[in-house]
Protein backbone atom coordinates (compact mmCIF):
# COMPACT_ATOMS: atom_id res chain seq x y z
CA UNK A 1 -84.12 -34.38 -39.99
CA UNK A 2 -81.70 -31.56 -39.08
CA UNK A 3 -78.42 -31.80 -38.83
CA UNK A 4 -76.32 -30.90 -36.61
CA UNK A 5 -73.40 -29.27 -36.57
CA UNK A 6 -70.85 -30.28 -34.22
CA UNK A 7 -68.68 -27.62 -32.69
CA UNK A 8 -65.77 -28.46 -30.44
CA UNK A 9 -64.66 -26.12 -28.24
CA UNK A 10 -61.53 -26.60 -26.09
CA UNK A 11 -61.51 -26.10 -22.70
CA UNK A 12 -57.82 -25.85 -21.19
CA UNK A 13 -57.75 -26.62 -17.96
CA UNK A 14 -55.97 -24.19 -15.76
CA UNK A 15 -52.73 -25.79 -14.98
CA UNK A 16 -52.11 -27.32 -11.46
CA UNK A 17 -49.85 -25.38 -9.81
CA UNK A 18 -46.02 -26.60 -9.37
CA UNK A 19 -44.66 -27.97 -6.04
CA UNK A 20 -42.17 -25.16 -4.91
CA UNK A 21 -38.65 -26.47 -4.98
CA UNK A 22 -37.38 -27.86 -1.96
CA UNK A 23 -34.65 -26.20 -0.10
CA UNK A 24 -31.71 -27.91 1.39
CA UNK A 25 -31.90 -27.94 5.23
CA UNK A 26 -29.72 -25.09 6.89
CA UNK A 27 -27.40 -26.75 9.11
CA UNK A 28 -28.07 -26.04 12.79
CA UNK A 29 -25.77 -23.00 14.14
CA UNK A 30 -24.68 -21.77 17.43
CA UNK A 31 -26.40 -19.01 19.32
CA UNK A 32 -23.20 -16.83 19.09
CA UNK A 33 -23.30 -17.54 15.21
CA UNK A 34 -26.74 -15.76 15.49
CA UNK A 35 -25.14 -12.52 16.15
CA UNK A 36 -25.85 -10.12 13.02
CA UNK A 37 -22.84 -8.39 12.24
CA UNK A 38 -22.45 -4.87 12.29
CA UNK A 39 -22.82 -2.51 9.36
CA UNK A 40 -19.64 -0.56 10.48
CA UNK A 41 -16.68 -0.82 11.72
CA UNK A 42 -15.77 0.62 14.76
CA UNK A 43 -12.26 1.09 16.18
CA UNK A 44 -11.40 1.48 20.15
CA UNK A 45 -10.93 5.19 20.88
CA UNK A 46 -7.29 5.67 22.05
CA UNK A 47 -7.26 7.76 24.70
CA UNK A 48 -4.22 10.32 23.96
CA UNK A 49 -1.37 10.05 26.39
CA UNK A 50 0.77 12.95 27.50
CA UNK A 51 4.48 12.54 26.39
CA UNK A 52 7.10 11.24 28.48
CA UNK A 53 10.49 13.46 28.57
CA UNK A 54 13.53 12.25 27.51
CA UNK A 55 14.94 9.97 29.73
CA UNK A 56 18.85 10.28 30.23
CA UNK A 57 20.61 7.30 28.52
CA UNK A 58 20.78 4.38 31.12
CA UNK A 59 24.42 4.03 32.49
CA UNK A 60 27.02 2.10 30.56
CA UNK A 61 29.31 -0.22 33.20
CA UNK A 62 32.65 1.17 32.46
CA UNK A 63 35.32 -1.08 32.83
CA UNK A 64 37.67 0.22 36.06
CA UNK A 65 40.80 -1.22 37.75
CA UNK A 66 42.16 -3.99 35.54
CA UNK A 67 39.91 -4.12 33.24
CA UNK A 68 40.04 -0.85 32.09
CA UNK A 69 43.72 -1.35 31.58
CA UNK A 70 43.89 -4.50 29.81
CA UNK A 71 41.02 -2.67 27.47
CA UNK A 72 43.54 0.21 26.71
CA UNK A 73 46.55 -2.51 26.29
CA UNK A 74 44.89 -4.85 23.90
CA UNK A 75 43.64 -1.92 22.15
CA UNK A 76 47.43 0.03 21.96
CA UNK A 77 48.12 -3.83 20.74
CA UNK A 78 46.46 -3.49 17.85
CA UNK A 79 47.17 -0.22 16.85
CA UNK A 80 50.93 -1.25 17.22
CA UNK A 81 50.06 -4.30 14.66
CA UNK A 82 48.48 -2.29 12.16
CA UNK A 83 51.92 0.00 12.06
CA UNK A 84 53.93 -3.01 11.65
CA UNK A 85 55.29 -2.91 15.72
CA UNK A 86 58.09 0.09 14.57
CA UNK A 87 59.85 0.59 17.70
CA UNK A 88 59.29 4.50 18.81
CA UNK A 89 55.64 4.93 18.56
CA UNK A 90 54.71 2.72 21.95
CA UNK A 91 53.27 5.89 24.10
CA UNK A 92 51.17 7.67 21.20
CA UNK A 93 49.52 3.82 20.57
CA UNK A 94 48.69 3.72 24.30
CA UNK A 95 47.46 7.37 24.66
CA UNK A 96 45.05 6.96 21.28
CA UNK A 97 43.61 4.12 22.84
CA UNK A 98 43.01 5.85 26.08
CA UNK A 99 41.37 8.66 24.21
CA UNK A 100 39.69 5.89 22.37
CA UNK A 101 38.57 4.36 25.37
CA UNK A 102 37.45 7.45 27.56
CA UNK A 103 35.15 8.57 24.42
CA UNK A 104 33.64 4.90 24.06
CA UNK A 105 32.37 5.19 27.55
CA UNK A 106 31.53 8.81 27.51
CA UNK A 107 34.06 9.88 29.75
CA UNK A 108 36.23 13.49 30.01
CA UNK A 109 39.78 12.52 30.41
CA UNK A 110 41.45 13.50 34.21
């Protein structure tokens, strides 16, 4: 009788392929969410305007009448209690405030 000799060979089976991993579920989005966004960034083009002149300062109201004169008064008042109210200096108080006043408002004295 012969023998035999035995001789295993392995066979590998080729393996099954793997299930893909799922991926979550994208969450539904609005049509305006759609939108691809731009690559760049554009600005507005600003048209160039011409410049405006110099407008003249708008008109102060200057005080007139009575006003104007208790202005000047409380004003002479003050510079009177700064000096201490010396007698003899009354008229040069009232005329710096009048000065005083005239340039405040932008005015040439008459």
């Amino acid at each position: 009788m012969a023998t035999r000799k035995s001789t295993s060979k392995t066979v590998t089976k080729p393996a099954a392929a793997k299930p893909a991993a799922a991926k979550p579920a994208r969450p539904a989005t609005s049509a305006a969410a759609e939108v691809p966004k731009a690559t760049t960034k554009t600005r507005p083009t600003r048209v160039p305007q011409a410049p405006t002149p110099a407008e003249p300062p708008s008109p102060v109201a200057t005080p007139v009448g009575g006003d104007r004169y208790r202005w000047i008064a409380h004003a002479a008042y003050l510079k009177a209690e700064r000096r201490g109210f010396v007698p003899g200096r009354e008229v040069e108080d009232w005329l710096e405030a009048e000065s005083e006043f005239l340039a405040a408002f932008g005015l040439k004295p008459s």
